[in-house]
C-alpha atoms as a PDB file:
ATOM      1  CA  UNK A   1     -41.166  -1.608   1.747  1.00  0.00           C
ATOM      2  CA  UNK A   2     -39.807  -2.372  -1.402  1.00  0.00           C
ATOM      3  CA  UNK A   3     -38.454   1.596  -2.117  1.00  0.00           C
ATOM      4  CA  UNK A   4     -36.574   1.538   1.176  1.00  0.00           C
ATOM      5  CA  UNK A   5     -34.858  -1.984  -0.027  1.00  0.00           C
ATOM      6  CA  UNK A   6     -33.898   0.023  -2.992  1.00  0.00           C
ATOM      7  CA  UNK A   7     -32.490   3.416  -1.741  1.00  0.00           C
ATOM      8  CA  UNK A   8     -30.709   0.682   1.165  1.00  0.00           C
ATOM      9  CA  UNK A   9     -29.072  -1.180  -1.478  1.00  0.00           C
ATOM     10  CA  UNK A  10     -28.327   1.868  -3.431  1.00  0.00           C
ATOM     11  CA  UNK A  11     -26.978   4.272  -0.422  1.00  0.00           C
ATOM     12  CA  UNK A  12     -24.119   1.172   0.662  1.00  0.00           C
ATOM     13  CA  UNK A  13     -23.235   0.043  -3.030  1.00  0.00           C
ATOM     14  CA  UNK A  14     -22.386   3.890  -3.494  1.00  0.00           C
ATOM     15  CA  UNK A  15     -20.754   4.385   0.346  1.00  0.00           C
ATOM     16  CA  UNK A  16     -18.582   1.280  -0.687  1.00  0.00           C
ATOM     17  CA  UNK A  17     -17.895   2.411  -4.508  1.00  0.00           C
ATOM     18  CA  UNK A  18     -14.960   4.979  -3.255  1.00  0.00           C
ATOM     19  CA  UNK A  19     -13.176   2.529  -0.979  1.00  0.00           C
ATOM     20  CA  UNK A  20     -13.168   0.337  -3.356  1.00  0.00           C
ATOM     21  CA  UNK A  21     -11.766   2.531  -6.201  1.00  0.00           C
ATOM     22  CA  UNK A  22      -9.599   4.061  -3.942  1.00  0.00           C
ATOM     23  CA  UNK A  23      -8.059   0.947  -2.212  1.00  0.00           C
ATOM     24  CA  UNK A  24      -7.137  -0.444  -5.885  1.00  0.00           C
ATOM     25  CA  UNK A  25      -3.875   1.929  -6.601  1.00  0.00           C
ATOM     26  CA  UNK A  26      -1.353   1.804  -9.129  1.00  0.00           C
ATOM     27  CA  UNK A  27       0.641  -0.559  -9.079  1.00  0.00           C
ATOM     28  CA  UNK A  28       3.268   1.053 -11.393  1.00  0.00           C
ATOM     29  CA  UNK A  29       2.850   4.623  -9.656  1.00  0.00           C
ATOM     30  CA  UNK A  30       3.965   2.844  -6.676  1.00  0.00           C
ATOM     31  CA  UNK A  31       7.160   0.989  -7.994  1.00  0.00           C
ATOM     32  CA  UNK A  32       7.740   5.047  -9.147  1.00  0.00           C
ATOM     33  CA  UNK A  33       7.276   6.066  -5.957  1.00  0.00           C
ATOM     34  CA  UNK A  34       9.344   3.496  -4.556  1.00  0.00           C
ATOM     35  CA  UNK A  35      12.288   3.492  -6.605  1.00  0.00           C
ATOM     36  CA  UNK A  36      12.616   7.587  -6.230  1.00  0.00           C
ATOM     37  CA  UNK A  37      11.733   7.506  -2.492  1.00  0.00           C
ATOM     38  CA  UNK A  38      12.680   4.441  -0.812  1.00  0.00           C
ATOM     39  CA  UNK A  39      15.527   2.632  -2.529  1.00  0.00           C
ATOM     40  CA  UNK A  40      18.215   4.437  -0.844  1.00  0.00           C
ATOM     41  CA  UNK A  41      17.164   2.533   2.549  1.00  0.00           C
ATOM     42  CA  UNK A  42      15.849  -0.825   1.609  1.00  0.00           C
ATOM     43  CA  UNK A  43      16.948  -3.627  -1.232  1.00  0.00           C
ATOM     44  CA  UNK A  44      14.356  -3.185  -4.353  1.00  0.00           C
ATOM     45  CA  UNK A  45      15.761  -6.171  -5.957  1.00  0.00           C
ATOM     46  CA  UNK A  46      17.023  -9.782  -4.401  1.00  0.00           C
ATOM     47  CA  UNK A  47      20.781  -8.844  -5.501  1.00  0.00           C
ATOM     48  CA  UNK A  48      20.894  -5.814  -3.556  1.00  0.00           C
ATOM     49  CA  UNK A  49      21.302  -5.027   0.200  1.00  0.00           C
ATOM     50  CA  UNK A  50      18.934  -2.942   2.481  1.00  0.00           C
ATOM     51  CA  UNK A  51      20.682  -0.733   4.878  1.00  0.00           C
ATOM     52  CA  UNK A  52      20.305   0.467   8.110  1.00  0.00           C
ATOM     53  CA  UNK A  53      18.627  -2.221   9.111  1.00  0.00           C
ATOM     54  CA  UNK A  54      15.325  -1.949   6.349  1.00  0.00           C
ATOM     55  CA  UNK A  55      13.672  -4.978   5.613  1.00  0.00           C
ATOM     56  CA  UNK A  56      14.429  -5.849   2.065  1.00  0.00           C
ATOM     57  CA  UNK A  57      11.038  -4.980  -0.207  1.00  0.00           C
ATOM     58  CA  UNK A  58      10.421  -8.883  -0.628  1.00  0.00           C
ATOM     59  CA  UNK A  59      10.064  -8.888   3.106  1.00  0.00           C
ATOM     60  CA  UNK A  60       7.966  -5.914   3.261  1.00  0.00           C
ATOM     61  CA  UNK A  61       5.588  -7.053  -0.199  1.00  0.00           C
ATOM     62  CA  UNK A  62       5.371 -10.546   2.398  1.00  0.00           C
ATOM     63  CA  UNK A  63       3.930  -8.744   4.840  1.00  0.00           C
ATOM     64  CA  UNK A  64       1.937  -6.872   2.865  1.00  0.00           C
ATOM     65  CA  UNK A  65       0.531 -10.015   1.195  1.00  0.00           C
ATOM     66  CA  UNK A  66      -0.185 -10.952   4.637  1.00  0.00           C
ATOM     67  CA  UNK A  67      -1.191  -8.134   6.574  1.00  0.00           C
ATOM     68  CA  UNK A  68      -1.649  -5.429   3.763  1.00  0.00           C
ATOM     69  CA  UNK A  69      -3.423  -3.347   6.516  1.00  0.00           C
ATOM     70  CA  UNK A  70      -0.621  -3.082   8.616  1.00  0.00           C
ATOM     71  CA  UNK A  71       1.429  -2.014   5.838  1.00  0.00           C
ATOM     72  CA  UNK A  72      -0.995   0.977   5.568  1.00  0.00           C
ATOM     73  CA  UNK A  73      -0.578   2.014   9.055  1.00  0.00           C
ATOM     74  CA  UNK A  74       2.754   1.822   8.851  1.00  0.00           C
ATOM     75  CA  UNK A  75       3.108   4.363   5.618  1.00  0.00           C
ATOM     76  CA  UNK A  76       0.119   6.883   7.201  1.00  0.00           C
ATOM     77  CA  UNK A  77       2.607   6.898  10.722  1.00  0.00           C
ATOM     78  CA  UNK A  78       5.768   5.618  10.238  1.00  0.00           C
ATOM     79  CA  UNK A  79       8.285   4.790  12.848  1.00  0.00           C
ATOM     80  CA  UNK A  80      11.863   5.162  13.619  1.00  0.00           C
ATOM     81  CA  UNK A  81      14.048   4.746  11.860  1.00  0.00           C
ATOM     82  CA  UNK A  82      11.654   4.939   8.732  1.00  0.00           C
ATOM     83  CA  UNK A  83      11.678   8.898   8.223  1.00  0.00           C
ATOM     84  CA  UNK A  84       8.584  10.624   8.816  1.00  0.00           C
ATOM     85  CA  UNK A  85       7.065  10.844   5.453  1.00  0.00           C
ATOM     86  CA  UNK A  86       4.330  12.516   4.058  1.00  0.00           C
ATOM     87  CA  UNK A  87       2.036  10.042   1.766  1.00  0.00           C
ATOM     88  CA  UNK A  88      -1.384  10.676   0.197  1.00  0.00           C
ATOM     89  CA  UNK A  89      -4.130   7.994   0.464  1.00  0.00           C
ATOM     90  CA  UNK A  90      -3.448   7.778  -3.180  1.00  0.00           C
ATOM     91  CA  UNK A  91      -0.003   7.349  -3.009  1.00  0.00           C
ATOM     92  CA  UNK A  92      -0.500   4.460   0.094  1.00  0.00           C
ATOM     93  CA  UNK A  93      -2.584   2.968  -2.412  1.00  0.00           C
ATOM     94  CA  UNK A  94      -0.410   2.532  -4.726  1.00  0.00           C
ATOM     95  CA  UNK A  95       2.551   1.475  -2.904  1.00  0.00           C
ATOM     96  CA  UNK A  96       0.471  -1.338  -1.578  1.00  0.00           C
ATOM     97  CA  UNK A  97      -0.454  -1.971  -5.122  1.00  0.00           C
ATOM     98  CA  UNK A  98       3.267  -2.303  -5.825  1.00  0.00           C
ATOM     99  CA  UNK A  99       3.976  -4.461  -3.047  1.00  0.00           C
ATOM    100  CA  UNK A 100       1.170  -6.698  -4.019  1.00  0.00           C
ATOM    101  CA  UNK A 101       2.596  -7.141  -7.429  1.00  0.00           C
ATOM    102  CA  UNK A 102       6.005  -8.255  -5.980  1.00  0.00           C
ATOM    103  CA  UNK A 103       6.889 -12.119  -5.970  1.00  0.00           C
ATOM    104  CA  UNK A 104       7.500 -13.673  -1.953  1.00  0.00           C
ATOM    105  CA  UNK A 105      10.000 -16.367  -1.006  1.00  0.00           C
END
């Protein structure tokens, strides 16, 4: 009984592990990633305007804070008008990451 507690406990603390790594990011390869790739639509910084209608980043890291699984969906399928852009896990990661780091009103 007690060897199938063990190999239990040790088969879901190693199914978990990689989620868990992979679901931290980086939260600095996502501000990259942002600034080359999304600042031409929405407002990186308070001062600055979003256009076309994109939610300034404060909004979005808000939402994120929120509903950070959302804001995964979002990136693996985006929308109209969002362009249809092709993100690694790795890269969603991050991005999240980023937003995470980001201050909210």
């Amino acid at each position: 009984m007690m060897r199938y507690a063990i190999i239990t406990v040790t088969a879901v603390s190693l199914a978990w592990t990689p989620v868990a790594l992979a679901a931290a990011g980086n939260a600095e390869a996502g501000r990259q990633l942002v600034m080359r790739s999304c600042s031409s639509c929405h407002a990186t910084e308070a001062a600055k305007t979003a256009t076309d209608n994109a939610p300034p980043f404060s909004a979005v890291a808000k939402t994120n804070k929120e509903n950070p699984a959302w804001i995964r969906g979002w990136l693996m399928n985006p929308h109209p008008p969002m362009p249809n852009i092709s993100l690694s896990r790795q890269q969603i990661d991050s991005i999240v990451a980023y937003l995470s780091s980001l201050p909210v009103e």
